[in-house]
N, C-alpha and C. Protein backbone atom coordinates (compact mmCIF):
# COMPACT_ATOMS: atom_id res chain seq x y z
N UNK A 1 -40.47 -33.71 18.39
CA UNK A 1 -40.04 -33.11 17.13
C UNK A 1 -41.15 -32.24 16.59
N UNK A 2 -41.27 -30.86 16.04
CA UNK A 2 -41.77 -30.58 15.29
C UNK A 2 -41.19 -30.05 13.84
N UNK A 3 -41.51 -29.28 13.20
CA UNK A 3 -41.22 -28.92 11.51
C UNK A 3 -41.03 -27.69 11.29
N UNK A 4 -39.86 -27.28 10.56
CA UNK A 4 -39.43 -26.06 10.22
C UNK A 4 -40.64 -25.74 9.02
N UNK A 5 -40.11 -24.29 8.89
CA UNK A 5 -41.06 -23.81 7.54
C UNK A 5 -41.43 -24.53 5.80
N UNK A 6 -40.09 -25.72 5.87
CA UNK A 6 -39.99 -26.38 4.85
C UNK A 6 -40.40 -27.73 4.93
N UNK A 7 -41.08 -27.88 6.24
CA UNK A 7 -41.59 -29.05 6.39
C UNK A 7 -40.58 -30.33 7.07
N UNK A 8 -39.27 -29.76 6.95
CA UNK A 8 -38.60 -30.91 7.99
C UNK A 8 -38.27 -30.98 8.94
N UNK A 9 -38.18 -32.09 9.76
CA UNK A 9 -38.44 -31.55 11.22
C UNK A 9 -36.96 -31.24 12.06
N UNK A 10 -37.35 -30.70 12.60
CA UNK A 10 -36.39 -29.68 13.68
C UNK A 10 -36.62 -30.21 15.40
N UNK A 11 -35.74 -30.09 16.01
CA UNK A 11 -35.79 -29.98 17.89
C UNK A 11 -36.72 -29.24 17.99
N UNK A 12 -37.71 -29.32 18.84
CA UNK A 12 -38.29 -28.11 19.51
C UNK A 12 -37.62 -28.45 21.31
N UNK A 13 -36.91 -27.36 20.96
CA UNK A 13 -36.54 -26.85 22.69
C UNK A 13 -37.38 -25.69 23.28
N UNK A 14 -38.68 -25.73 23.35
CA UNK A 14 -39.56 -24.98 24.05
C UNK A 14 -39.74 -25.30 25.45
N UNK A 15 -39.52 -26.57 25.30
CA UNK A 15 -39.85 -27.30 27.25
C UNK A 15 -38.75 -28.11 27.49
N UNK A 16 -37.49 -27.67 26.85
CA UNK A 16 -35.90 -28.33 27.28
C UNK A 16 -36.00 -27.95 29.19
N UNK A 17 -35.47 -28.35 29.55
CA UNK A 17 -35.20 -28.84 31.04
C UNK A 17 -33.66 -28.72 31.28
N UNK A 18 -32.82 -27.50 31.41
CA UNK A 18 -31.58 -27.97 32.17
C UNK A 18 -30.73 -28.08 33.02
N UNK A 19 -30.13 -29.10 32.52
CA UNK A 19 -29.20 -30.19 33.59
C UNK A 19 -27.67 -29.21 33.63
N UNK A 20 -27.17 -28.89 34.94
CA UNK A 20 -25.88 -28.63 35.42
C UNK A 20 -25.00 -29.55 35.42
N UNK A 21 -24.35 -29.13 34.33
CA UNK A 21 -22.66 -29.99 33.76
C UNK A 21 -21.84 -29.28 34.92
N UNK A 22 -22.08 -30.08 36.38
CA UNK A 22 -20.67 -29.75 37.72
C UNK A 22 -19.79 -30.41 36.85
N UNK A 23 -19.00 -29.35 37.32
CA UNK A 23 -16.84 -29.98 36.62
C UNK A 23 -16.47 -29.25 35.34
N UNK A 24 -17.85 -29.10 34.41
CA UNK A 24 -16.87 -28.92 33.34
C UNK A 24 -16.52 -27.77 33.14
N UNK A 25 -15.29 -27.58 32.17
CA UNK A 25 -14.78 -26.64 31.45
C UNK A 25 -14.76 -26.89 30.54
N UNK A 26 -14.81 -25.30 29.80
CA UNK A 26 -14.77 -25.11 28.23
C UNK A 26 -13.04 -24.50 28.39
N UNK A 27 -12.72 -25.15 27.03
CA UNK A 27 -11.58 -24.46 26.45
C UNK A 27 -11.69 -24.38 24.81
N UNK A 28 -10.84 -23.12 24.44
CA UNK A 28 -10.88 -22.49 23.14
C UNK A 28 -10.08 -23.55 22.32
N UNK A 29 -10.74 -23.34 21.14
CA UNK A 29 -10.18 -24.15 19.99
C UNK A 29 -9.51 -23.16 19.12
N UNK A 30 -7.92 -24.02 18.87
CA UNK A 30 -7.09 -22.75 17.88
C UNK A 30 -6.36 -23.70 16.89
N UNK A 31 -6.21 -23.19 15.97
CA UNK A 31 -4.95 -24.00 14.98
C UNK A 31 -3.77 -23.24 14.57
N UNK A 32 -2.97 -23.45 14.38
CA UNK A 32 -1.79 -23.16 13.69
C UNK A 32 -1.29 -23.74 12.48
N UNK A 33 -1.18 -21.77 11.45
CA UNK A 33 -0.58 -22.10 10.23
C UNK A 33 0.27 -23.11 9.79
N UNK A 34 0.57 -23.35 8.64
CA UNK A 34 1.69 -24.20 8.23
C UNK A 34 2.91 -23.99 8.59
N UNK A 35 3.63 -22.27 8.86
CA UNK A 35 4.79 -21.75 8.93
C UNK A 35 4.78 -21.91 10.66
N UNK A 36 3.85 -22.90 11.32
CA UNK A 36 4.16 -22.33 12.91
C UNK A 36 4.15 -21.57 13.76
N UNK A 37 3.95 -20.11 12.89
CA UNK A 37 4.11 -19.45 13.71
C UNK A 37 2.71 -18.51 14.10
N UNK A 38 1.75 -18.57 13.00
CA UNK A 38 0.38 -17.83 13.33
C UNK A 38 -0.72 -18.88 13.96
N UNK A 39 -1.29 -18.29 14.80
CA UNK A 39 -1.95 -19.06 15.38
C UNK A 39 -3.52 -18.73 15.37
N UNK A 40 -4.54 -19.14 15.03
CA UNK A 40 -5.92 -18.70 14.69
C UNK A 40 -6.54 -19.19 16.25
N UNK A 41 -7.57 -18.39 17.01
CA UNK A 41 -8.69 -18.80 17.84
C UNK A 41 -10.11 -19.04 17.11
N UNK A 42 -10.90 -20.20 17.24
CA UNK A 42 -11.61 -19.86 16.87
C UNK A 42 -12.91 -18.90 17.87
N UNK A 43 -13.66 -18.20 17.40
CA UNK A 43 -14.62 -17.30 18.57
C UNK A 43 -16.19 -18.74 18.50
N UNK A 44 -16.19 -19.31 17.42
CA UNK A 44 -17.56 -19.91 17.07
C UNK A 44 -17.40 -21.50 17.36
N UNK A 45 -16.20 -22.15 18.24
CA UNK A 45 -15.65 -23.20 18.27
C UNK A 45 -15.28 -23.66 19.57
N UNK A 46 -15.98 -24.29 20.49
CA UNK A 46 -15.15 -24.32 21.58
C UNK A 46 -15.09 -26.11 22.09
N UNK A 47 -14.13 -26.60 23.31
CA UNK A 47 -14.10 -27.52 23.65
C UNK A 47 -14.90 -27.68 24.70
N UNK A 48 -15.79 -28.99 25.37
CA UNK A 48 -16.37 -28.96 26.51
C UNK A 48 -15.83 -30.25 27.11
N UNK A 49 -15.24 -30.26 28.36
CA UNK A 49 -14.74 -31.34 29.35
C UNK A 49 -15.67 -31.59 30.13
N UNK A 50 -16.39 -32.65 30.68
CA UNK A 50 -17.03 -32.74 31.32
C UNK A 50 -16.67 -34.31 32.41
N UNK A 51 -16.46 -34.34 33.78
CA UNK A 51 -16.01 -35.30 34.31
C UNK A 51 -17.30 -36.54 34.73
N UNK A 52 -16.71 -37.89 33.87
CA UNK A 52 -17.82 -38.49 34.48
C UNK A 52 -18.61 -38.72 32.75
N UNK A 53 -20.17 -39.66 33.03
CA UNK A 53 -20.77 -39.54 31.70
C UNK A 53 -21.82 -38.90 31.74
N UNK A 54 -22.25 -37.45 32.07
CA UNK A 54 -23.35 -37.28 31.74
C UNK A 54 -24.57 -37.63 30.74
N UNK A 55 -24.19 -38.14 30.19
CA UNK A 55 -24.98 -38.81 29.02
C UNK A 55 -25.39 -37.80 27.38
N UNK A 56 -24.23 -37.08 27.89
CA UNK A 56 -24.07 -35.96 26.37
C UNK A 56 -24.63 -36.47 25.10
N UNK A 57 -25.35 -35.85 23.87
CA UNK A 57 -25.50 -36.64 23.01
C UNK A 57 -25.58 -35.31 21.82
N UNK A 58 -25.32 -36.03 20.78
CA UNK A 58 -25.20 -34.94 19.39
C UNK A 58 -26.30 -34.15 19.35
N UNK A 59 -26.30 -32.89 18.80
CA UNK A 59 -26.96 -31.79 18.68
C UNK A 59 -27.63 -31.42 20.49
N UNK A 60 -27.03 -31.99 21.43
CA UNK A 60 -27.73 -31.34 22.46
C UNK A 60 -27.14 -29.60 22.67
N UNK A 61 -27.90 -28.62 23.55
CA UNK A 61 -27.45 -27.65 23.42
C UNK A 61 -26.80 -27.22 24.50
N UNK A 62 -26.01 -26.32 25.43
CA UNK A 62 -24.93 -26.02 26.32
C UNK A 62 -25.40 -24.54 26.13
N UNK A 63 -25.65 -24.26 27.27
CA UNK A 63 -25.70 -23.02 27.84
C UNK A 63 -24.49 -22.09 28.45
N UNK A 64 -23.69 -20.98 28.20
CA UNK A 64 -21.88 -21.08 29.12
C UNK A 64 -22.91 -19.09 28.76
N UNK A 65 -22.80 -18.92 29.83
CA UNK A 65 -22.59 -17.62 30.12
C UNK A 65 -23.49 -17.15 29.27
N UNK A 66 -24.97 -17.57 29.48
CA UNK A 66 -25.94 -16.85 28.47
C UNK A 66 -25.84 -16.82 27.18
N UNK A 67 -24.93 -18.00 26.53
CA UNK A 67 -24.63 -17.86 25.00
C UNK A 67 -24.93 -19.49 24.69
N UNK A 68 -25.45 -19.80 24.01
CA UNK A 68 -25.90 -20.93 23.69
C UNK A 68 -25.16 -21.78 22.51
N UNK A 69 -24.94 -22.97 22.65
CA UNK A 69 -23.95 -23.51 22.14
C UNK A 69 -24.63 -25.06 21.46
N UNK A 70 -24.26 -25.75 20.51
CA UNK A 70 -24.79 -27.14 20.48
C UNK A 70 -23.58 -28.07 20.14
N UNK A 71 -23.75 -29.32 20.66
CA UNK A 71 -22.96 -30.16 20.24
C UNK A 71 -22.64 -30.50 19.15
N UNK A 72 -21.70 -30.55 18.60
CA UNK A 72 -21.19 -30.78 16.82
C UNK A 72 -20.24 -31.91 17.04
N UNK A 73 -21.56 -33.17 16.64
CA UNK A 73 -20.72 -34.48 16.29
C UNK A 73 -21.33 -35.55 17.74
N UNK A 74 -20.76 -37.00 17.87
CA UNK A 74 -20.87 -37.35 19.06
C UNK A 74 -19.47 -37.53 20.42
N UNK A 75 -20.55 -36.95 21.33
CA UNK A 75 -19.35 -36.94 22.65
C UNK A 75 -18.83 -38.06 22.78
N UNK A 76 -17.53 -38.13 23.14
CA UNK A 76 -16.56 -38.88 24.00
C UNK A 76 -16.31 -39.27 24.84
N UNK A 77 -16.51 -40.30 25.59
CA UNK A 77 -16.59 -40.76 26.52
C UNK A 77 -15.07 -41.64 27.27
N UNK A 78 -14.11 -41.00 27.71
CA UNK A 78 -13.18 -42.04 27.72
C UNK A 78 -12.73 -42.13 29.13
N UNK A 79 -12.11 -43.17 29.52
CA UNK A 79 -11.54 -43.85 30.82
C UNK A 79 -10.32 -44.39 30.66
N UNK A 80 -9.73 -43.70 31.69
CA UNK A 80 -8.13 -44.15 31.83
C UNK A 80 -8.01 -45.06 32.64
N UNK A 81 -6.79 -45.74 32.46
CA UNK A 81 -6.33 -46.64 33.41
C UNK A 81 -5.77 -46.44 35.41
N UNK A 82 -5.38 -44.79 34.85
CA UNK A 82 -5.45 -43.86 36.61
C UNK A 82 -5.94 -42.90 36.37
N UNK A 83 -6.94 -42.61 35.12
CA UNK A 83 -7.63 -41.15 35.98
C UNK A 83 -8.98 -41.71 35.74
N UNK A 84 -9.42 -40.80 36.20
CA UNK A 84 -11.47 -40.84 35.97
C UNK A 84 -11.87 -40.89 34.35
N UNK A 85 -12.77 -40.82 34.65
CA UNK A 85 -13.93 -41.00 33.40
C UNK A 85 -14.15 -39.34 33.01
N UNK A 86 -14.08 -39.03 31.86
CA UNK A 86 -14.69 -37.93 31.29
C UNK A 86 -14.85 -37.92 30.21
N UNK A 87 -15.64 -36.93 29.85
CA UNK A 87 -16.69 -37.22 28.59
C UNK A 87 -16.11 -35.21 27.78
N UNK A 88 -15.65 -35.64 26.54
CA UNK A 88 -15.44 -34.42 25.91
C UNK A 88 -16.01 -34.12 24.64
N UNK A 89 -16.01 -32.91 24.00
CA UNK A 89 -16.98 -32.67 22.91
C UNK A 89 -17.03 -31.21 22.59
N UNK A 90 -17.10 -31.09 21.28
CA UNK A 90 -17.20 -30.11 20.24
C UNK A 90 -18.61 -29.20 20.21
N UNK A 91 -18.54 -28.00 20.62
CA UNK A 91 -19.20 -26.82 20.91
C UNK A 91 -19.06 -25.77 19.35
N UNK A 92 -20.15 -25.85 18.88
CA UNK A 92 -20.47 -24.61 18.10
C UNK A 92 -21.48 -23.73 18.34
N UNK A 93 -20.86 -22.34 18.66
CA UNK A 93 -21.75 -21.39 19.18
C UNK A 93 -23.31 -21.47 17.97
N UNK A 94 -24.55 -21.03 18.88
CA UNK A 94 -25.45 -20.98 18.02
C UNK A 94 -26.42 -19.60 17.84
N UNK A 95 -26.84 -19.29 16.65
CA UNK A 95 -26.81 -17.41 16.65
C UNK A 95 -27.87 -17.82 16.60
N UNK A 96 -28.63 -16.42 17.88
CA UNK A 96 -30.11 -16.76 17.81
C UNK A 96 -30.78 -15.53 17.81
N UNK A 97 -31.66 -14.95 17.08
CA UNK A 97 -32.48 -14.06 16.89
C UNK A 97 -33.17 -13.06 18.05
């Protein structure tokens, strides 16, 4: 950990290390109006599937095509009774200077 300009502390990802999420996909997050019929994408919102538990954890960050992303909230981890194990989770793009 070190400290933002206000003194509280922040991630330092200067010597992050990363790990290849094989399997997953991202998919877009959208909602729909009340009337049904408009449908919003979000651009700053995405889903991440990942098969298996990588050991995902809140605020980690996701790399997809040179655009950097962090986890918003904690991942999911669930197991079915006939399918595999996968682990899903909430992607907010992150704007970087």
């Amino acid at each position: 950990m070190t400290t933002d300009s206000y003194g509280d502390p922040v991630e330092d990802w200067t010597v992050a290390q990363p790990v290849p999420l094989i399997g997953a996909h991202i998919q877009a997050v959208s909602s729909t109006d009340a009337d049904g019929a408009t449908v919003h994408v979000s651009e700053n919102e995405k889903r991440l599937f990942v098969p298996g538990d990588p050991g995902l954890q809140e605020n980690d960050r996701i790399e997809i095509k040179a655009e950097l992303w962090r986890i918003d909230g904690t991942p999911e981890v669930r197991a079915g009774l006939a399918t595999e194990t996968f682990t899903t989770a909430t992607l907010t793009r992150l704007v970087t200077s």
